[in-house]
Protein backbone atom coordinates (compact mmCIF):
# COMPACT_ATOMS: atom_id res chain seq x y z
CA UNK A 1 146.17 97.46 112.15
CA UNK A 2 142.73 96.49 113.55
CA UNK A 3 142.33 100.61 114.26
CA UNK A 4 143.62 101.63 110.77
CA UNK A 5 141.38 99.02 109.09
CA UNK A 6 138.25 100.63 111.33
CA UNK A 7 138.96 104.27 110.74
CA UNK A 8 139.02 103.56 107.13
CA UNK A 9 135.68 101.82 106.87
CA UNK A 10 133.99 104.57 109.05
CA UNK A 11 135.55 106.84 106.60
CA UNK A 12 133.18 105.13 104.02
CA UNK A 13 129.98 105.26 105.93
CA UNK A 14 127.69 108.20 106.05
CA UNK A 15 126.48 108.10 109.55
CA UNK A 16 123.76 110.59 108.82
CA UNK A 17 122.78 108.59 105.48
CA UNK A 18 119.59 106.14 105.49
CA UNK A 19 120.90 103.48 102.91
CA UNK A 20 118.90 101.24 100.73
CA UNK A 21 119.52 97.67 101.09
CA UNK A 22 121.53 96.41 97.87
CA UNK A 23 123.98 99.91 98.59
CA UNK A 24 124.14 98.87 102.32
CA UNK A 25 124.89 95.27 101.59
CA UNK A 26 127.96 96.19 99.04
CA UNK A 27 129.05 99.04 101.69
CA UNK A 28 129.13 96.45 104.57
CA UNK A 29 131.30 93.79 102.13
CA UNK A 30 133.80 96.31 100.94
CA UNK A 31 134.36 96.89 104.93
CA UNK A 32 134.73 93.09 105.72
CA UNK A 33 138.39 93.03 105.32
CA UNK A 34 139.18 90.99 108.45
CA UNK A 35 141.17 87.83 108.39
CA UNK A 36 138.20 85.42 108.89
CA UNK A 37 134.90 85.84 107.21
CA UNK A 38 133.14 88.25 109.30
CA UNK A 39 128.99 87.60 109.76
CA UNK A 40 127.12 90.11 108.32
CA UNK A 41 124.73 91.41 111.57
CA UNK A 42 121.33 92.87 112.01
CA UNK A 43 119.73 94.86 114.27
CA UNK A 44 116.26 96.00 114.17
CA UNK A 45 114.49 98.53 116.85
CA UNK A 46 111.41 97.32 117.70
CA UNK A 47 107.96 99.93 118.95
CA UNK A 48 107.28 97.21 121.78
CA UNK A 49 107.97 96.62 125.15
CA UNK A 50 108.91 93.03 125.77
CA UNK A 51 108.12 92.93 129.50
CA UNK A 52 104.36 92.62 127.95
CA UNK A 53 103.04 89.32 127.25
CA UNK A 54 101.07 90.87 124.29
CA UNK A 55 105.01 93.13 123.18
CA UNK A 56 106.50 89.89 122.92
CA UNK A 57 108.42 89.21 119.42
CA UNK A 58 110.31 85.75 119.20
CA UNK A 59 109.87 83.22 116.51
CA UNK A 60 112.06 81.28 114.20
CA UNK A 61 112.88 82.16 110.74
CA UNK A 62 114.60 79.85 107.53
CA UNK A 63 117.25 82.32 105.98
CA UNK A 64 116.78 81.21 102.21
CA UNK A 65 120.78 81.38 101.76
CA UNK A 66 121.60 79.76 105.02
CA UNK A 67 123.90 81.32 107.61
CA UNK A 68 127.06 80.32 106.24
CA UNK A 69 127.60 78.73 110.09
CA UNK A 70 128.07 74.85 110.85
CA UNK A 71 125.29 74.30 113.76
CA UNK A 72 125.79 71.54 115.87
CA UNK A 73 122.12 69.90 116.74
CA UNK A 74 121.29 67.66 119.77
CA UNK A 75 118.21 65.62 119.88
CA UNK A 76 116.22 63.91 122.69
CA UNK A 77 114.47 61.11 120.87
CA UNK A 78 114.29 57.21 121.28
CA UNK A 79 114.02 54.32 119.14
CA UNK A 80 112.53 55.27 115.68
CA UNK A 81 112.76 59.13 116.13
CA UNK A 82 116.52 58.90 117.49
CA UNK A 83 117.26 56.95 114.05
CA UNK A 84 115.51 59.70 112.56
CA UNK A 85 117.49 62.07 114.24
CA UNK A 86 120.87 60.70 113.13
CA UNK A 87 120.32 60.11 109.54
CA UNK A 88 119.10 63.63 109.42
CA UNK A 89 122.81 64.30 110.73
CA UNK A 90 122.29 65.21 114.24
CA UNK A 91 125.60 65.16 116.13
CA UNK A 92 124.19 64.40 119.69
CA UNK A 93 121.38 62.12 119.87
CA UNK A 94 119.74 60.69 122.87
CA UNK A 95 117.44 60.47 125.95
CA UNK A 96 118.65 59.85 129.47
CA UNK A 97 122.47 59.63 129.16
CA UNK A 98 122.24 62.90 127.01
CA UNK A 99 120.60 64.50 129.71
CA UNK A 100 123.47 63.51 131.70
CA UNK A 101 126.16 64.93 129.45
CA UNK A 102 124.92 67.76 129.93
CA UNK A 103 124.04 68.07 133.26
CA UNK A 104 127.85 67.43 133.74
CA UNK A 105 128.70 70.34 131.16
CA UNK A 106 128.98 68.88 128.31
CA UNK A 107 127.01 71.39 126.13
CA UNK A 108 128.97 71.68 122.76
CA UNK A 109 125.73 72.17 120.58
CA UNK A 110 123.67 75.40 119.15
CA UNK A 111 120.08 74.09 118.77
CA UNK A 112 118.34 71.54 120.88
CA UNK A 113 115.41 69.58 119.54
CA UNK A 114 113.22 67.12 121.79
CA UNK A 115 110.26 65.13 120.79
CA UNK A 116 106.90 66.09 122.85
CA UNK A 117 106.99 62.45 124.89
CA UNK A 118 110.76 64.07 126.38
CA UNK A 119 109.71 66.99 127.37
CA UNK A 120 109.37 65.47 130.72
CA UNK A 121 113.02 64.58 130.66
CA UNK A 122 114.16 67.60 129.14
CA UNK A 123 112.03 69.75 131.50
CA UNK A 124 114.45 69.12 133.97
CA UNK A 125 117.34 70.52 132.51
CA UNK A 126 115.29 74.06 132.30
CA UNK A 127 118.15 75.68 134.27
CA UNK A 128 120.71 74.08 132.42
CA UNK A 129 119.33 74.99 128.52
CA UNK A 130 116.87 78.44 129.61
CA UNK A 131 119.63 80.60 130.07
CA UNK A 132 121.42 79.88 127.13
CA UNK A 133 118.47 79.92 125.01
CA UNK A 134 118.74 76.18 123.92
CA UNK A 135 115.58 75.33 125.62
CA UNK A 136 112.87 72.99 123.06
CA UNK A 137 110.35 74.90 122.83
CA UNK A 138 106.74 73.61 120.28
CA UNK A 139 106.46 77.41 119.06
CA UNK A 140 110.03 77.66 117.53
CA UNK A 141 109.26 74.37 115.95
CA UNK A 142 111.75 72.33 118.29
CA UNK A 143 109.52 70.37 120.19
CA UNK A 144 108.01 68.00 116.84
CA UNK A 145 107.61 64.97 116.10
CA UNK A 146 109.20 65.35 112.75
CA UNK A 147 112.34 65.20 114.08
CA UNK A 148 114.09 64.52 110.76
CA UNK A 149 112.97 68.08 109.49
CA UNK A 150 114.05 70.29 112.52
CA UNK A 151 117.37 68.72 112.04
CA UNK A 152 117.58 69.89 108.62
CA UNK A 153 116.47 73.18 109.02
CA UNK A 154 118.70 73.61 111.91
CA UNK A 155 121.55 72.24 109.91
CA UNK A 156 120.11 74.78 106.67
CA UNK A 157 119.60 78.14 107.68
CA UNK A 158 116.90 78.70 109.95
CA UNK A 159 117.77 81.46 112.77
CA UNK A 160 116.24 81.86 116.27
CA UNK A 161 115.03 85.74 116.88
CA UNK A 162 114.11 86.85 119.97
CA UNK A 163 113.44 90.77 121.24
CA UNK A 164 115.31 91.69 124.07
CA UNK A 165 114.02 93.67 126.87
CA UNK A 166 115.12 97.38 124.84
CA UNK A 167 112.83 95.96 122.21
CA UNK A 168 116.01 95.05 119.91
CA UNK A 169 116.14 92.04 117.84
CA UNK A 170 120.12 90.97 116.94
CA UNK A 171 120.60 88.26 114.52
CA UNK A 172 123.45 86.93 111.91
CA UNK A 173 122.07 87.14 108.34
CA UNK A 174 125.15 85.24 106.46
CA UNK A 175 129.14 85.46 105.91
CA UNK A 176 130.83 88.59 104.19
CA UNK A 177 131.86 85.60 101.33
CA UNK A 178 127.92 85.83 100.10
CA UNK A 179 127.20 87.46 97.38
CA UNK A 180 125.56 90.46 97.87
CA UNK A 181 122.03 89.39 96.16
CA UNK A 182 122.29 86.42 98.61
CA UNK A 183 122.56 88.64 102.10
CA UNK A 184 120.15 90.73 101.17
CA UNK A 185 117.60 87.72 99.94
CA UNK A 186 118.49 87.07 103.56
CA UNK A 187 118.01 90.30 104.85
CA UNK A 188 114.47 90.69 103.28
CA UNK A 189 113.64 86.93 104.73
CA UNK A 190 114.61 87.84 108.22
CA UNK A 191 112.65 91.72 108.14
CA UNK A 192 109.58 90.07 106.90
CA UNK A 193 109.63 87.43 109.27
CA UNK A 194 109.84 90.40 112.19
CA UNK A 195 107.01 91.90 110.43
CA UNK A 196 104.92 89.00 110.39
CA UNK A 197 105.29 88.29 113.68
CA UNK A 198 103.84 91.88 115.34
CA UNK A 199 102.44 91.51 118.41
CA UNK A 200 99.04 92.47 119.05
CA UNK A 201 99.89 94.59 122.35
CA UNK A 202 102.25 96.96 119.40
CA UNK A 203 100.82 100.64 118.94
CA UNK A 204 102.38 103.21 116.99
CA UNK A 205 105.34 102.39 114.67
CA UNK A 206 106.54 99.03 114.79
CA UNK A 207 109.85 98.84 113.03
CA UNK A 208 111.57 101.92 114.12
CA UNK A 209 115.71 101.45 112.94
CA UNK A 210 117.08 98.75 111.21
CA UNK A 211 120.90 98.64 110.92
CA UNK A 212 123.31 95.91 109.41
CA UNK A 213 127.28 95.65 109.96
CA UNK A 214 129.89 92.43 110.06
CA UNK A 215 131.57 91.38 112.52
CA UNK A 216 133.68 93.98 112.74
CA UNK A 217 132.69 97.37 110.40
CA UNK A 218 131.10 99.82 111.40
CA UNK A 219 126.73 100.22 111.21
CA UNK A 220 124.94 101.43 108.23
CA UNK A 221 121.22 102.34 109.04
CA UNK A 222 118.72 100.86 106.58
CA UNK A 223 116.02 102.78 104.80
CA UNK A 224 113.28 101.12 106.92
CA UNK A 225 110.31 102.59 104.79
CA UNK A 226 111.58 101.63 101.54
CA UNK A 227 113.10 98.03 102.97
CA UNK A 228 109.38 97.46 104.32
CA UNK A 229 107.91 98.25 100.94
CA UNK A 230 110.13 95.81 98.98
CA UNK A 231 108.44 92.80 100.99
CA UNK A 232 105.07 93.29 99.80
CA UNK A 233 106.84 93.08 96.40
């Protein structure tokens, strides 16, 4: 079924065909026909070269419609800030024994926040949370002292983006179940933040392709020039 359901949404894409966003969008949520509500993805070429310091694209970035995914949050906080931290609706909140959850594997969380005063602490989990890219870091807004406000925009919408080392950025922009103005409000939020966030060291053209599929349709390649134009707007 899975390869009947595939050949039939190819059969709807024009591979050749540089859609604008609103047709893309619809395309992409006819072809969602999955039995679980497939994430609408993005993928955006990038004119750098990550392996230079001044190439380097990674930020963070609140998607105005959310992600239409439940994100678990862990906190490294004491006293006031751990309360914080909880009413906010942190799942895993802590200092110490978290670190020891999850030096014994215990990792069942998607954003880690730390105040700056356990960064000392949380330092020494680098191996543990670098690889998976769960790491606190003050630049993404994770490392704060307003603990109560990561948590919530954790919990709300905002995404990670990070450029890999082909210059790629991947990221989930909402469910198939949004409306279609909603994913591309989010689409719009997510290529401006990448535009905002240019590096210095780029030359030449900076956003290069930008395609969007779900979870499991096939690619549709965006109309960069006329996507780019509709931020200024």
């Amino acid at each position: 079924m899975a390869g009947k359901r595939l050949k039939k949404a190819n059969a709807t894409v024009d591979r050749n065909k540089f859609y604008a966003l609103d047709e893309a969008v619809q395309t992409v949520k006819g072809n969602a026909t999955a039995k679980f509500d497939e994430t609408v993805e993005i993928a955006m070429n990038l004119g750098i070269d990550p392996r230079h310091a001044d190439q380097m694209v990674r930020g963070m970035v609140q998607l105005p419609n959310g992600t239409g995914k439940t994100v678990r949050v862990a906190v490294f906080a004491r006293g006031p800030k751990a309360a914080e931290a909880e009413a906010a609706g942190a799942e895993l909140v802590g200092a110490e024994d978290l670190a020891e959850k999850i030096q014994a594997g215990e990792m069942n969380f998607d954003r880690c926040i730390a105040t700056p005063d356990m960064m000392a602490l949380v330092g020494r989990l680098g191996k543990v949370l670098g690889p998976r890219g769960l790491m606190p870091n003050p630049k993404l807004g994770t490392v704060t002292m307003n603990v109560g406000e990561a948590v919530k925009a954790a919990k709300g919408g905002s995404v990670e983006f990070r450029a890999e080392k082909t210059g790629i950025v991947h990221a989930g922009v909402g469910k198939a179940s949004f409306s279609q103005e909603a994913l591309a409000e989010n689409v719009r939020a997510f290529v401006s933040a990448i535009n905002r966030a240019k590096p210095t060291g780029a030359k030449g053209t900076y956003i290069e392709k930008v395609s969007l599929s779900s979870s499991m349709g096939p690619g549709l390649k965006l109309d960069v020039s006329a996507l780019v134009a509709t931020l200024a707007g």
